[in-house]
N, C-alpha and C. Protein backbone atom coordinates (compact mmCIF):
# COMPACT_ATOMS: atom_id res chain seq x y z
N UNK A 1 -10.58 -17.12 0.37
CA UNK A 1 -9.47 -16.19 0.36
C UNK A 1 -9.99 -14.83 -0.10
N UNK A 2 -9.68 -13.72 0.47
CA UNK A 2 -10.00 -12.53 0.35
C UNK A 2 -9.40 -12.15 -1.47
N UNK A 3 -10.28 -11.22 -1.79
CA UNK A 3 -9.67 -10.97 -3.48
C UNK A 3 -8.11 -10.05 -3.11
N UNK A 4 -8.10 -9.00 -1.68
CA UNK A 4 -7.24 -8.78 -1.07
C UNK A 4 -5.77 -9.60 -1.12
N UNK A 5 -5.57 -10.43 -0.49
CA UNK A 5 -5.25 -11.71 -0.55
C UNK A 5 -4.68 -12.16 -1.85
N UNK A 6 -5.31 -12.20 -2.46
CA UNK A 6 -5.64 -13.06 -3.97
C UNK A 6 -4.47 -11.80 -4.85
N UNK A 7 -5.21 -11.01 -4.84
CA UNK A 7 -4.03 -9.64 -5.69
C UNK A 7 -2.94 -9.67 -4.92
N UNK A 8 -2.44 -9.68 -3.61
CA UNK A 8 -1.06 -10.19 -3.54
C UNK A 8 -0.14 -10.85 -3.85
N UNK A 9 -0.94 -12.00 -3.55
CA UNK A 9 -0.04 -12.81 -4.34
C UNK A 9 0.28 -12.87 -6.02
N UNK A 10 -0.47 -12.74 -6.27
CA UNK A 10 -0.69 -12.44 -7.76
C UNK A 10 0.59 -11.14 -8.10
N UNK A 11 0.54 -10.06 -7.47
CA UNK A 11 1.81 -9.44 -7.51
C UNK A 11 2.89 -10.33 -7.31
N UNK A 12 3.55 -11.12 -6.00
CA UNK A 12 4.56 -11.76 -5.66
C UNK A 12 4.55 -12.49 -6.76
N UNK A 13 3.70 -13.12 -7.54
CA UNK A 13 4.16 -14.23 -8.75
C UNK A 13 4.70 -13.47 -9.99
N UNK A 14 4.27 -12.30 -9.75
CA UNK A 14 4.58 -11.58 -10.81
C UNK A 14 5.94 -10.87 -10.89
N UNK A 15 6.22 -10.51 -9.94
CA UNK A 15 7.55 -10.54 -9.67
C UNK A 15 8.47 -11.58 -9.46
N UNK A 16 8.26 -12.79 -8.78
CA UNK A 16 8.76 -13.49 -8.99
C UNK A 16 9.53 -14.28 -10.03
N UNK A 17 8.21 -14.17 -11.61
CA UNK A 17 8.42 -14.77 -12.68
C UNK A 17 9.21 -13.78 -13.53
N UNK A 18 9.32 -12.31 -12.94
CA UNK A 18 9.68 -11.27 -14.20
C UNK A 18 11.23 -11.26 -13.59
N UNK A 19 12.02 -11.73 -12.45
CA UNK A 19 13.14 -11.64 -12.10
C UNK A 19 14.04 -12.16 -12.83
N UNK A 20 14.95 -11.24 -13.39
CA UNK A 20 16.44 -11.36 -14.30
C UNK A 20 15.50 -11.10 -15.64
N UNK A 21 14.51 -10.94 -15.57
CA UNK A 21 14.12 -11.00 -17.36
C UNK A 21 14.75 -9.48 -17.51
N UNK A 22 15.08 -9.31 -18.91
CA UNK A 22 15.73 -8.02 -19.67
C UNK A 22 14.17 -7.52 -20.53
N UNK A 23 13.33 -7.95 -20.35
CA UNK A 23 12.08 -7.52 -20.71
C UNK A 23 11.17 -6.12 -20.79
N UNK A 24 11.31 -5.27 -20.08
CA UNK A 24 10.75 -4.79 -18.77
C UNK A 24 9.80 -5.27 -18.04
N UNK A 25 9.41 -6.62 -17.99
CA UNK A 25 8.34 -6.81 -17.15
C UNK A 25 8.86 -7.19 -15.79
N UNK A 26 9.78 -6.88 -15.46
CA UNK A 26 9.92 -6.61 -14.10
C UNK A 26 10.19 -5.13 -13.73
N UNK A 27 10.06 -4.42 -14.04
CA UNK A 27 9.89 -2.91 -13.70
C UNK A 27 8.40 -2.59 -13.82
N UNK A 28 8.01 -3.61 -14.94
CA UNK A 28 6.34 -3.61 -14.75
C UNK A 28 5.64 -4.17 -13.33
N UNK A 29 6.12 -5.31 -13.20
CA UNK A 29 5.52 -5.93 -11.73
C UNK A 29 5.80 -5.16 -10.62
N UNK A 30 6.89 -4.24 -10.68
CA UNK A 30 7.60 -3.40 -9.14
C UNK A 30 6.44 -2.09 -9.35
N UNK A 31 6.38 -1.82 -10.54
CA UNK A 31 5.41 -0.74 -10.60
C UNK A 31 3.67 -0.90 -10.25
N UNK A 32 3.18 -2.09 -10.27
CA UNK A 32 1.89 -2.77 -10.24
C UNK A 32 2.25 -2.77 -8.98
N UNK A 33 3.20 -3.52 -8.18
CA UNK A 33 3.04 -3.66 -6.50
C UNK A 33 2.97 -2.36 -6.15
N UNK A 34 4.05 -1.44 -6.28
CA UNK A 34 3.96 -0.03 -5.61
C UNK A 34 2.48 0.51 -5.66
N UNK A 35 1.80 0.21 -7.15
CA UNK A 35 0.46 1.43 -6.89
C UNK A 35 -0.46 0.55 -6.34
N UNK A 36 -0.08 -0.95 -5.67
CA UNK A 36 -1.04 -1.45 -4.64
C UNK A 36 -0.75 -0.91 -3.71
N UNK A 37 0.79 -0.94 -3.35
CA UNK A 37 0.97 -0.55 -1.68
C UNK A 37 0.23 1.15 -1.56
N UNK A 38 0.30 1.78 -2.59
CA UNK A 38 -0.04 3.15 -2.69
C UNK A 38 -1.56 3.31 -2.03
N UNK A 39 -1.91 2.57 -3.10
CA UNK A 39 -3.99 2.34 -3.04
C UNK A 39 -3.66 1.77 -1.00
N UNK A 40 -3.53 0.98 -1.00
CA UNK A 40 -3.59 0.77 0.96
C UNK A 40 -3.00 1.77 1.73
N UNK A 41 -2.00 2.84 1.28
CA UNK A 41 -1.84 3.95 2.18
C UNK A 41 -2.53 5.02 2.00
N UNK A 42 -3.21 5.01 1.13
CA UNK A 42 -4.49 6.16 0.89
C UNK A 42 -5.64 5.82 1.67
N UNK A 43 -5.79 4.00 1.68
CA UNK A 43 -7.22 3.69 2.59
C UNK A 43 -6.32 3.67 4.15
N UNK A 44 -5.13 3.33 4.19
CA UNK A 44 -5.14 3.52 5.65
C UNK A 44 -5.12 5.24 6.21
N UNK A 45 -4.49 5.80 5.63
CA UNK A 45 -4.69 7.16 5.94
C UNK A 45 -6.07 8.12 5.90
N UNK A 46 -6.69 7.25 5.31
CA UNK A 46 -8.72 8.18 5.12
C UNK A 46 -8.61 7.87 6.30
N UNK A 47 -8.77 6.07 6.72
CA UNK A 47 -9.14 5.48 8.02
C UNK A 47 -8.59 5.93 8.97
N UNK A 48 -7.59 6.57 9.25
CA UNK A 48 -7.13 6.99 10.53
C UNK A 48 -6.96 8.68 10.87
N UNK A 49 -6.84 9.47 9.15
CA UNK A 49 -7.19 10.80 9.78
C UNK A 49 -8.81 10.80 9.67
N UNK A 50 -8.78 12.04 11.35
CA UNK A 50 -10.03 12.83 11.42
C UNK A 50 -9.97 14.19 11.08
N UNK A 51 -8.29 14.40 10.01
CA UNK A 51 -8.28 15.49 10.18
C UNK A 51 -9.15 16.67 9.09
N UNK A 52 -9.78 16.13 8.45
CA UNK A 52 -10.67 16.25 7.38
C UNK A 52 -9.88 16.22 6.05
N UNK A 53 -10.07 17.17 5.18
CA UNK A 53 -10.22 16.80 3.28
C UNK A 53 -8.22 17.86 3.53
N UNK A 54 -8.45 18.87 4.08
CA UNK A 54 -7.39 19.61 4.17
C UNK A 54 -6.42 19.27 4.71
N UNK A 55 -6.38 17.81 5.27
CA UNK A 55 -5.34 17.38 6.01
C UNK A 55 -4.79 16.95 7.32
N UNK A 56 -5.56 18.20 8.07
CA UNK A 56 -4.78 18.66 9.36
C UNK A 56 -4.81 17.68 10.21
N UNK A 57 -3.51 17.54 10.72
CA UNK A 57 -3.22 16.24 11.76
C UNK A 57 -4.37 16.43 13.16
N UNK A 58 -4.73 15.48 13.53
CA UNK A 58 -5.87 15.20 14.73
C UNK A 58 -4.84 14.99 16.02
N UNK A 59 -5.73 15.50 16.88
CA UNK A 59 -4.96 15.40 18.31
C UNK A 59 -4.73 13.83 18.60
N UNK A 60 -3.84 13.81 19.77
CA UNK A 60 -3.32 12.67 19.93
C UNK A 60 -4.58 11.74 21.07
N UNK A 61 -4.94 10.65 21.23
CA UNK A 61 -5.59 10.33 22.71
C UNK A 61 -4.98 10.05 22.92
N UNK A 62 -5.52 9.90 24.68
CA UNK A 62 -4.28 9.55 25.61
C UNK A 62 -3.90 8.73 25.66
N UNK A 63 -2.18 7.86 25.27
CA UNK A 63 -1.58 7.00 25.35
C UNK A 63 -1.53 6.64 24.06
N UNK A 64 -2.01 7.19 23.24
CA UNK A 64 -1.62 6.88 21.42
C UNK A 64 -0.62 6.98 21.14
N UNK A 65 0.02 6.93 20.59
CA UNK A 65 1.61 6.89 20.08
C UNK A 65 1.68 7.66 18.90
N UNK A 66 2.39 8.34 18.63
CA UNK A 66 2.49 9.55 17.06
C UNK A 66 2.88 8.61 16.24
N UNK A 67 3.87 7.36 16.38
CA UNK A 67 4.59 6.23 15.45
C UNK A 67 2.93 5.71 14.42
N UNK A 68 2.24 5.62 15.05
CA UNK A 68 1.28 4.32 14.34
C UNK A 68 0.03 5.62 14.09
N UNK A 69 -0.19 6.37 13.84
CA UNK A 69 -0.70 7.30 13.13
C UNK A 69 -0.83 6.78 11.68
């Protein structure tokens, strides 16, 4: 199993187990998932812009779709 993988679920249990608690550890677990999902839209976005360090959106190829950018 990927460590990928492995830290998911590990979030889902974590949320899972912190649900209805008056603790905060379920605002803790929502906050641990978000700055995973965060960390994967930073690597999917390196991976797909070419637009360099400044940003700038890259042309489209032909038949790419603007949606999945």
């Amino acid at each position: 199993m990927s460590s990928d993988t492995q830290k998911h679920r590990q979030l889902l249990d974590a949320l899972k187990a912190a649900q209805g608690k008056q603790d905060g550890s379920f605002e803790q677990a929502v906050t641990q998932a978000f700055e995973h999902v965060f960390d994967h839209l930073d690597r999917l976005i390196s991976h797909v812009s070419l637009g360099g360090p400044e940003g700038e959106d890259r042309t489209l190829k032909p038949g790419e779709s603007p949606t999945l950018r």
